[in-house]
N, C-alpha and C. Protein backbone atom coordinates (compact mmCIF):
# COMPACT_ATOMS: atom_id res chain seq x y z
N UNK A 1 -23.50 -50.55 40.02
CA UNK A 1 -23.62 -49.70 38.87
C UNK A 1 -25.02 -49.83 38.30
N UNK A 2 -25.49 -49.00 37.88
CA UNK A 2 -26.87 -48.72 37.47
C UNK A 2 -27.05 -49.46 35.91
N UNK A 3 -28.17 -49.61 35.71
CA UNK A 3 -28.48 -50.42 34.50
C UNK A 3 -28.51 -49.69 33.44
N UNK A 4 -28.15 -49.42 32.34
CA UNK A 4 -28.68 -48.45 31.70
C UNK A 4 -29.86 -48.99 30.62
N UNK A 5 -31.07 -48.31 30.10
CA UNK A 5 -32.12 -48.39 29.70
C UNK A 5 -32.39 -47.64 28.79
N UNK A 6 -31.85 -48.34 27.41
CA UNK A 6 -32.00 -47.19 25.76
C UNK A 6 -33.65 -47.79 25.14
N UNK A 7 -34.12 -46.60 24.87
CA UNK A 7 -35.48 -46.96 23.76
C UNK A 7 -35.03 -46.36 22.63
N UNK A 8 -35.55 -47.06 21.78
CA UNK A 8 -35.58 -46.60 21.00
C UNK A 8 -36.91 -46.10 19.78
N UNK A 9 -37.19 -44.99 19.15
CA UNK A 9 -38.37 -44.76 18.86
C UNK A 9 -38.54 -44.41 17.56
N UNK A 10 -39.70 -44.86 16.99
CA UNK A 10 -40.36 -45.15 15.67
C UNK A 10 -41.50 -44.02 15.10
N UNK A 11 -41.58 -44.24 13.99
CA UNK A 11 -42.23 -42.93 13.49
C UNK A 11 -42.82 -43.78 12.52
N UNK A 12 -44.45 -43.80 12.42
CA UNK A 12 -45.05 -44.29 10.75
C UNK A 12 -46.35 -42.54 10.55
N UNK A 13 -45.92 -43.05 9.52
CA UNK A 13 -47.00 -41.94 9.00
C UNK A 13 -47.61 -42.09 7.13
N UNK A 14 -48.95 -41.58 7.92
CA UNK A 14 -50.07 -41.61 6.14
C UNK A 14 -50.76 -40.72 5.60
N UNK A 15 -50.31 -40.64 4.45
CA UNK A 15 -50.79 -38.93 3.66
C UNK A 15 -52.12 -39.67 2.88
N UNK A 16 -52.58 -38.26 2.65
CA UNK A 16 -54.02 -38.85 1.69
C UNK A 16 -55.17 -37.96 1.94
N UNK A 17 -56.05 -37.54 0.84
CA UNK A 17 -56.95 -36.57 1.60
C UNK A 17 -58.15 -37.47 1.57
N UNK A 18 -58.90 -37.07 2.81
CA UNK A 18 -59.94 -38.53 3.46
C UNK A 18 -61.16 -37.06 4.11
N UNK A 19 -62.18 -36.73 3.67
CA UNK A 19 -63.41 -36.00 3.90
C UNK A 19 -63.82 -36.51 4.70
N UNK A 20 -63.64 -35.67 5.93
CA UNK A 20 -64.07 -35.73 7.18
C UNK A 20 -65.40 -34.99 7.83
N UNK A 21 -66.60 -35.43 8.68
CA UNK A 21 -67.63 -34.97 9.21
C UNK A 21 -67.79 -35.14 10.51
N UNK A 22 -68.77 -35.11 11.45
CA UNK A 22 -69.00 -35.16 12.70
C UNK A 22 -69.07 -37.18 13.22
N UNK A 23 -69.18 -37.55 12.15
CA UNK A 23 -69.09 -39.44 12.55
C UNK A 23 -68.31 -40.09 12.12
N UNK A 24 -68.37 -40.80 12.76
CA UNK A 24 -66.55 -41.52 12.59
C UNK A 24 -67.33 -42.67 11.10
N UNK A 25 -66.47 -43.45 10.61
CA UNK A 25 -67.07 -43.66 9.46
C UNK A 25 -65.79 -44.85 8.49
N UNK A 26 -66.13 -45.89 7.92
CA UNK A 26 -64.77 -46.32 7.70
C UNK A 26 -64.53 -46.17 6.11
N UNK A 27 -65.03 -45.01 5.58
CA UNK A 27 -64.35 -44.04 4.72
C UNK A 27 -63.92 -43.13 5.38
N UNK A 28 -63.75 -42.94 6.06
CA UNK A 28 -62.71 -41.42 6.94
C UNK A 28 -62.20 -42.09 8.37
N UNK A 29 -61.26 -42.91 7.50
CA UNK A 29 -59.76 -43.74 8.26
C UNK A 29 -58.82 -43.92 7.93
N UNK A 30 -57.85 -43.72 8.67
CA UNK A 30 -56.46 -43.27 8.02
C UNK A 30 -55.72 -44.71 8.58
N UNK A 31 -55.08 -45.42 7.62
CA UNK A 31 -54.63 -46.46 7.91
C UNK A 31 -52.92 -46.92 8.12
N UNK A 32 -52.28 -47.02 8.78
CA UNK A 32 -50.93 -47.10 9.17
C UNK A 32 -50.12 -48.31 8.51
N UNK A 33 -50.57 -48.84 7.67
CA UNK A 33 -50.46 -50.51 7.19
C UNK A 33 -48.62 -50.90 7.49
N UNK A 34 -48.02 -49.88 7.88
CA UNK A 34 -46.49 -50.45 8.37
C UNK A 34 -45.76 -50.04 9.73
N UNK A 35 -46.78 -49.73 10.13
CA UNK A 35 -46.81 -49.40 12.04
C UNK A 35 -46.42 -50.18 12.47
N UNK A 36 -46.19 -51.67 12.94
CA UNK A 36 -45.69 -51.70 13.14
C UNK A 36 -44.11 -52.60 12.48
N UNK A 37 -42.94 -53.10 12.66
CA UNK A 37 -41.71 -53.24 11.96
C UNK A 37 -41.95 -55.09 11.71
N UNK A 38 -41.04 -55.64 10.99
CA UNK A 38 -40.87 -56.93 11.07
C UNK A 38 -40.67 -57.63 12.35
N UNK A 39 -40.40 -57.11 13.09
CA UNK A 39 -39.88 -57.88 14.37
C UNK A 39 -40.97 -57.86 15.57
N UNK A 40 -41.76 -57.06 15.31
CA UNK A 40 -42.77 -56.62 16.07
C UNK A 40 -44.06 -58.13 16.23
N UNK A 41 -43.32 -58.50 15.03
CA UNK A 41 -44.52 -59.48 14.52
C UNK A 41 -43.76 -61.13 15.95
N UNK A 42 -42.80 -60.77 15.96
CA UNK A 42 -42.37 -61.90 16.88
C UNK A 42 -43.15 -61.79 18.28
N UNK A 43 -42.94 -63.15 19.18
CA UNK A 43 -43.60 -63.75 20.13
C UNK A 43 -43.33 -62.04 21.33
N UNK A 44 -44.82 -61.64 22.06
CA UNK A 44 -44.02 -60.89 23.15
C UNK A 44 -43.92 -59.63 22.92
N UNK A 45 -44.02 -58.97 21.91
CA UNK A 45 -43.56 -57.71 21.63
C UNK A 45 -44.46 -56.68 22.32
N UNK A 46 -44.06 -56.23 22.84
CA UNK A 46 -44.45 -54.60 23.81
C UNK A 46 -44.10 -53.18 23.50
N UNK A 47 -44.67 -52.38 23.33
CA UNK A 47 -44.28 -50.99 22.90
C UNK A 47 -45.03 -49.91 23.60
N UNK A 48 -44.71 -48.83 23.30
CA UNK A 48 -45.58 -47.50 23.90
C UNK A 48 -45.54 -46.59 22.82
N UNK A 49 -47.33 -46.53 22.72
CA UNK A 49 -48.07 -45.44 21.37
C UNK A 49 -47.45 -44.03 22.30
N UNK A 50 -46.67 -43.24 21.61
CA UNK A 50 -46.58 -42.01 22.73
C UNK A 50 -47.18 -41.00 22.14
N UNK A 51 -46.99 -40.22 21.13
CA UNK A 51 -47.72 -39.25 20.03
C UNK A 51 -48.46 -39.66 19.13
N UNK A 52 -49.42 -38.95 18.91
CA UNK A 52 -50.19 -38.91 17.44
C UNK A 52 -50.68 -37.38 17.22
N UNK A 53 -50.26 -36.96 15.81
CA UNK A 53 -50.57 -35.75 15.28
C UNK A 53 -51.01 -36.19 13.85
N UNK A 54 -52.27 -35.25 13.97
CA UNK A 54 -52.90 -35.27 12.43
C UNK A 54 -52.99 -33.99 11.80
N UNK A 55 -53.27 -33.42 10.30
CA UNK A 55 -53.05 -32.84 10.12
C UNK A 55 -54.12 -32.48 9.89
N UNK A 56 -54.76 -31.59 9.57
CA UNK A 56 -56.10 -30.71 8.34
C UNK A 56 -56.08 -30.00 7.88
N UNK A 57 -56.68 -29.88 6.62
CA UNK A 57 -57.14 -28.83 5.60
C UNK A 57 -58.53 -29.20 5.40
N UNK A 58 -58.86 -27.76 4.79
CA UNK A 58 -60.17 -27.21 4.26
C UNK A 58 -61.15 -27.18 5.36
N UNK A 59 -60.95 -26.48 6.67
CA UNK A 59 -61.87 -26.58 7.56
C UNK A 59 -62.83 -25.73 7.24
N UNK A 60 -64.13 -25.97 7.79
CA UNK A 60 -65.23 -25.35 7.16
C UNK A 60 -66.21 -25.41 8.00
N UNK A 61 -67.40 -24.61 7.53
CA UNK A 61 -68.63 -24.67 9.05
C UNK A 61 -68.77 -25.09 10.33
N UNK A 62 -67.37 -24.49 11.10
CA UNK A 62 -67.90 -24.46 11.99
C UNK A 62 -66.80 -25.55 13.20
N UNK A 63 -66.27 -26.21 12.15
CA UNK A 63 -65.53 -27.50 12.78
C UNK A 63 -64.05 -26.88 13.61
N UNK A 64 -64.13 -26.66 14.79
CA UNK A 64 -62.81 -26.51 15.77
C UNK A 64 -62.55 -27.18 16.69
N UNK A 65 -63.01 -28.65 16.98
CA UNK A 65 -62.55 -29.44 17.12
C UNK A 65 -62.10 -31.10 16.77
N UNK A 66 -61.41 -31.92 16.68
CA UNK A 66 -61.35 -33.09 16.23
C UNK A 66 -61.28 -34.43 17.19
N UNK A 67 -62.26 -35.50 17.22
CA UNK A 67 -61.66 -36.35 17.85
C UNK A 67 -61.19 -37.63 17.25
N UNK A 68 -59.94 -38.66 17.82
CA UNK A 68 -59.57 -39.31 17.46
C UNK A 68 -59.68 -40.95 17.92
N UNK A 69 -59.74 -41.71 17.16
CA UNK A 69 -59.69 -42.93 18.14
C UNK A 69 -58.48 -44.19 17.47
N UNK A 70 -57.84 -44.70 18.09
CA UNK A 70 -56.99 -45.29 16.87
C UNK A 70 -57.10 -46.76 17.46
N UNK A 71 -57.31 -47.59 16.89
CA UNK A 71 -57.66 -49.49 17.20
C UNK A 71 -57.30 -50.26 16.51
N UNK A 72 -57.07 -51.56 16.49
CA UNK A 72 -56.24 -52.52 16.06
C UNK A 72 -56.96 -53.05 15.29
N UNK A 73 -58.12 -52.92 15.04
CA UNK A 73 -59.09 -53.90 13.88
C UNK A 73 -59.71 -52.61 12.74
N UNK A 74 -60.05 -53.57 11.60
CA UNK A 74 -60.73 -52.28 10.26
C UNK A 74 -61.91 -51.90 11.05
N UNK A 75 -62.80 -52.40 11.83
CA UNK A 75 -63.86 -52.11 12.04
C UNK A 75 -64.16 -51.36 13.44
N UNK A 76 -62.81 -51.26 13.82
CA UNK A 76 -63.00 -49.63 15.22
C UNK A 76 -63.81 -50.26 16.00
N UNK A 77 -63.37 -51.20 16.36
CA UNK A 77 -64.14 -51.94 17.70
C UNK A 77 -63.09 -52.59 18.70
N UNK A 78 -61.83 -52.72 18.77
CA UNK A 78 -60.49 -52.89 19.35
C UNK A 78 -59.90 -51.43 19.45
N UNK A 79 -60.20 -50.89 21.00
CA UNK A 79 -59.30 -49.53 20.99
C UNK A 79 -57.88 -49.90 21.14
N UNK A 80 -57.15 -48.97 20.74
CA UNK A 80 -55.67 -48.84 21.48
C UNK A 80 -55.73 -47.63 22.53
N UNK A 81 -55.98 -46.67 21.54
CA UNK A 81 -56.43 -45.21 22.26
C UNK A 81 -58.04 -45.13 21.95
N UNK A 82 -58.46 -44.82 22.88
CA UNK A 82 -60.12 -44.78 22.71
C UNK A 82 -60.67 -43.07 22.49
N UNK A 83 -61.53 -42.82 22.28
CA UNK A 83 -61.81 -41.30 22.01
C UNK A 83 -61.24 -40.34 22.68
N UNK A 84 -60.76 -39.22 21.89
CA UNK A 84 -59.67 -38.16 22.47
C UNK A 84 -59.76 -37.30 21.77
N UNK A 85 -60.04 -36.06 22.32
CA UNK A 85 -61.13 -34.39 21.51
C UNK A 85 -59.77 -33.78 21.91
N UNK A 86 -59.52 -32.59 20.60
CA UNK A 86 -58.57 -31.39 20.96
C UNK A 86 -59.48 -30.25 20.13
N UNK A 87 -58.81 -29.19 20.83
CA UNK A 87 -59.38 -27.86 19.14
C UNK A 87 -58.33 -27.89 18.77
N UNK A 88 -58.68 -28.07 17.13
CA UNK A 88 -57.72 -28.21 16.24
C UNK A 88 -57.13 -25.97 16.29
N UNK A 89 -55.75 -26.43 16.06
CA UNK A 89 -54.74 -25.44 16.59
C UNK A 89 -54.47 -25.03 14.67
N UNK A 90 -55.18 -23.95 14.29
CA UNK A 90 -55.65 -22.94 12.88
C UNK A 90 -54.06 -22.67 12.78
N UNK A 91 -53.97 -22.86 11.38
CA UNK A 91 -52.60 -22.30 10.44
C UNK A 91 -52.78 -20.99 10.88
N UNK A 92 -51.17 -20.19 10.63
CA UNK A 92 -51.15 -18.87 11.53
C UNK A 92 -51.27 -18.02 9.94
N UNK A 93 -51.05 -18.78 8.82
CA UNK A 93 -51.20 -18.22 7.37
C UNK A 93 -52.24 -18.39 6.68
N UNK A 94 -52.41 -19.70 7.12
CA UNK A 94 -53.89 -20.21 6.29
C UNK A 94 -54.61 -20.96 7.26
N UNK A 95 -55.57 -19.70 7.96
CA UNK A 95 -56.60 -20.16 8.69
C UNK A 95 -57.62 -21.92 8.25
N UNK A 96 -57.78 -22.14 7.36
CA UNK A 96 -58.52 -23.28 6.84
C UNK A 96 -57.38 -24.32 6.96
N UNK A 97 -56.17 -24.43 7.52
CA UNK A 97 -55.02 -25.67 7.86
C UNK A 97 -55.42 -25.17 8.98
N UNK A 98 -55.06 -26.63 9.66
CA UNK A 98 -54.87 -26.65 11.16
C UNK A 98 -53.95 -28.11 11.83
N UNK A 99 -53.73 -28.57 12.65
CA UNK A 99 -53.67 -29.55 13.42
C UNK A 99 -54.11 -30.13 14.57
N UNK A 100 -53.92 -31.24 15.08
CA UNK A 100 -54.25 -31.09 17.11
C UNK A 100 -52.83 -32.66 16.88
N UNK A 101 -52.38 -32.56 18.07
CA UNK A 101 -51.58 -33.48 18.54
C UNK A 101 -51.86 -33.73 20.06
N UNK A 102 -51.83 -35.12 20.39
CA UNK A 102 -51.90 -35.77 21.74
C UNK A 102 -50.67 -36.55 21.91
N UNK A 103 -50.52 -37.23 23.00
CA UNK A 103 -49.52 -37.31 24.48
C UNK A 103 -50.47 -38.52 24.76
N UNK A 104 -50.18 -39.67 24.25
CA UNK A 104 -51.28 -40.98 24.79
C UNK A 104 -50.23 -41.52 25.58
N UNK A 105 -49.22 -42.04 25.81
CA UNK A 105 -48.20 -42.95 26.61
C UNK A 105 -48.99 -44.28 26.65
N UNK A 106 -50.10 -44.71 25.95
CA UNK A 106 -50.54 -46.11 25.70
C UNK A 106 -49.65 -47.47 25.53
N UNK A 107 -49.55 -48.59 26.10
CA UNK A 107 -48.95 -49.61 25.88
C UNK A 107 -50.05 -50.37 24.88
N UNK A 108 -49.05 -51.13 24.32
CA UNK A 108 -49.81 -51.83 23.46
C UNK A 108 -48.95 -53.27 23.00
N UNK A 109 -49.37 -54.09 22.34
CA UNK A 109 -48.55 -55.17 22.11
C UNK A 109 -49.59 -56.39 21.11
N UNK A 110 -48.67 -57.23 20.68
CA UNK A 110 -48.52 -58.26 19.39
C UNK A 110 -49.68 -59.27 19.86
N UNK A 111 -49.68 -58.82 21.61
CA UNK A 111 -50.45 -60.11 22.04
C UNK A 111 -51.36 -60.27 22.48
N UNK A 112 -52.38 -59.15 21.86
CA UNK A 112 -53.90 -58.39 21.28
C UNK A 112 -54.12 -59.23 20.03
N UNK A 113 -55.27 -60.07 20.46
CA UNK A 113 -55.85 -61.49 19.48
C UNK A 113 -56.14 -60.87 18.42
N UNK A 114 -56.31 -59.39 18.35
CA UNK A 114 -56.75 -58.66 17.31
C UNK A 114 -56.05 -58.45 16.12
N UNK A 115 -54.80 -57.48 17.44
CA UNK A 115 -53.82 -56.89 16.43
C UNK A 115 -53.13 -58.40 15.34
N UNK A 116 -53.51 -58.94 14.62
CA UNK A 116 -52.80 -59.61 14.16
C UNK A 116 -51.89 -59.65 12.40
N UNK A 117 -52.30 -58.33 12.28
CA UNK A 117 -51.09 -57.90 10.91
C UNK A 117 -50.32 -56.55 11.51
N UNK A 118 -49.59 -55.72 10.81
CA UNK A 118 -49.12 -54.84 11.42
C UNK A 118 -49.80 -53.55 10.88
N UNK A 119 -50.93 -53.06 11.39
CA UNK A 119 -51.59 -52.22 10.64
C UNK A 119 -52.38 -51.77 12.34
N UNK A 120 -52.39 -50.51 12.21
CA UNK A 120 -53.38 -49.87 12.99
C UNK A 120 -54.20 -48.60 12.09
N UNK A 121 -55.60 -48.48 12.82
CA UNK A 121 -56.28 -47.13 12.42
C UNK A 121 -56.53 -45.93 13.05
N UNK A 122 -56.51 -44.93 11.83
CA UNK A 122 -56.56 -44.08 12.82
C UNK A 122 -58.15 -43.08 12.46
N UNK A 123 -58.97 -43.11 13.18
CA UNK A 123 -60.45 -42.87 13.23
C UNK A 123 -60.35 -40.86 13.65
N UNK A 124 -60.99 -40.30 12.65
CA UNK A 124 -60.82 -39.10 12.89
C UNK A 124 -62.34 -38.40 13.02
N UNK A 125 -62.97 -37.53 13.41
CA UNK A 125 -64.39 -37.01 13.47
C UNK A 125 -64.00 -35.61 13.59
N UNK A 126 -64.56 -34.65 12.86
CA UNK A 126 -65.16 -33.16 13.75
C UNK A 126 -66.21 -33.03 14.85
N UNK A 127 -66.59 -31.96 15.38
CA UNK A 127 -67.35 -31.73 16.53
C UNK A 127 -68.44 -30.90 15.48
N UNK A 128 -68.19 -30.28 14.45
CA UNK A 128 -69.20 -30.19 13.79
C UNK A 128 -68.47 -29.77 12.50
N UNK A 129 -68.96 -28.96 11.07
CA UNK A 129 -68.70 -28.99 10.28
C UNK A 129 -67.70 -29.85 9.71
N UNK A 130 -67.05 -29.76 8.40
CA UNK A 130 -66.05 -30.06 7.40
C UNK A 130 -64.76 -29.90 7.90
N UNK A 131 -63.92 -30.79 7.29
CA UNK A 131 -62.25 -30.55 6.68
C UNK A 131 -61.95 -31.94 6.12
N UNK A 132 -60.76 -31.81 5.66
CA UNK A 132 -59.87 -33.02 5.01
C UNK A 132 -58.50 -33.52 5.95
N UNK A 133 -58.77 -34.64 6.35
CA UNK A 133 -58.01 -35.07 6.25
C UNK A 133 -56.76 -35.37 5.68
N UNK A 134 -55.32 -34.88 6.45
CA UNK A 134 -54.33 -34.78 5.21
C UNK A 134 -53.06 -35.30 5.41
N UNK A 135 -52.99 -35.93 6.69
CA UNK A 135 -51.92 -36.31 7.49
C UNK A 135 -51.91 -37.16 8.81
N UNK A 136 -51.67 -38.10 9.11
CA UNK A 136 -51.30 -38.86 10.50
C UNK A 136 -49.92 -39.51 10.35
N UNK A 137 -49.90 -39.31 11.92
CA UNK A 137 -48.49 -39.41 12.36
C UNK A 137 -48.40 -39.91 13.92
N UNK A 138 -47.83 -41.19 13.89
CA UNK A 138 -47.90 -41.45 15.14
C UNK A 138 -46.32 -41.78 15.55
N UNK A 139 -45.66 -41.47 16.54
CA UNK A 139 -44.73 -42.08 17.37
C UNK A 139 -44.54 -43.03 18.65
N UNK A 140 -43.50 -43.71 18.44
CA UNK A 140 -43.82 -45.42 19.24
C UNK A 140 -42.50 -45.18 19.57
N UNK A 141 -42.31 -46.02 20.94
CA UNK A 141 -40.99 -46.50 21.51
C UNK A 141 -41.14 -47.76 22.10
N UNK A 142 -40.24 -48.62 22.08
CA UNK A 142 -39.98 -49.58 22.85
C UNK A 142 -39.14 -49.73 23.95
């Protein structure tokens, strides 16, 4: 008889409007401070980053695309996911909202000398002009 194999999957997410430009910057970082759970913090723990969607408003001069980088330390020098460009996908009502969402299937785990609180970042840039930052959202399974 076959094994059976349940995940189960997690959702953190952070609102806040954070003024975004073409450089990444650690005033325009979106911070997850309960990403990951109590238990996570135990010996061993393994997971998979699978989604991240961010949101925007007020896009402006020019900016149609966004890239992202999300890492285990304040100072964006520990990747989890390392740089990752989409064109942000324009509100069908209000052209100046938009989003982009990615598909990372990244592993990650407790036993990254780094990761050592439960907090990840999430590093956002345009390709050129303005917007705000207004939303991240990442999903995890174990």
């Amino acid at each position: 008889m076959p094994t059976r194999i349940t995940n189960f999957l997690h959702v953190s997410q952070t609102t806040g409007t954070t003024a975004l430009t073409n450089a990444y910057g650690t005033a325009r970082v979106h911070n997850l401070s309960e990403f990951l759970p109590d238990f996570a913090k135990a010996p061993s723990w393994v997971g998979i980053l699978e989604t991240l969607n961010v949101h925007v408003h007020a896009i402006a001069a020019g900016a149609t695309k966004l890239t992202v980088r999300v890492t285990a330390d304040a100072a964006g020098n520990e990747s989890i996911l390392p740089d990752t460009e989409a064109t942000i996908a324009t509100g069908i009502g209000a052209a100046a909202t938009g989003s982009v969402a990615f598909s990372a299937g990244v592993g990650m785990s407790n036993l990254n000398p780094v990761q050592t609180d439960t907090i990840v970042y999430v590093w956002v840039k345009t390709d050129a002009g303005t917007c705000n930052l207004k939303e991240t959202t990442i999903t995890w399974r174990e």
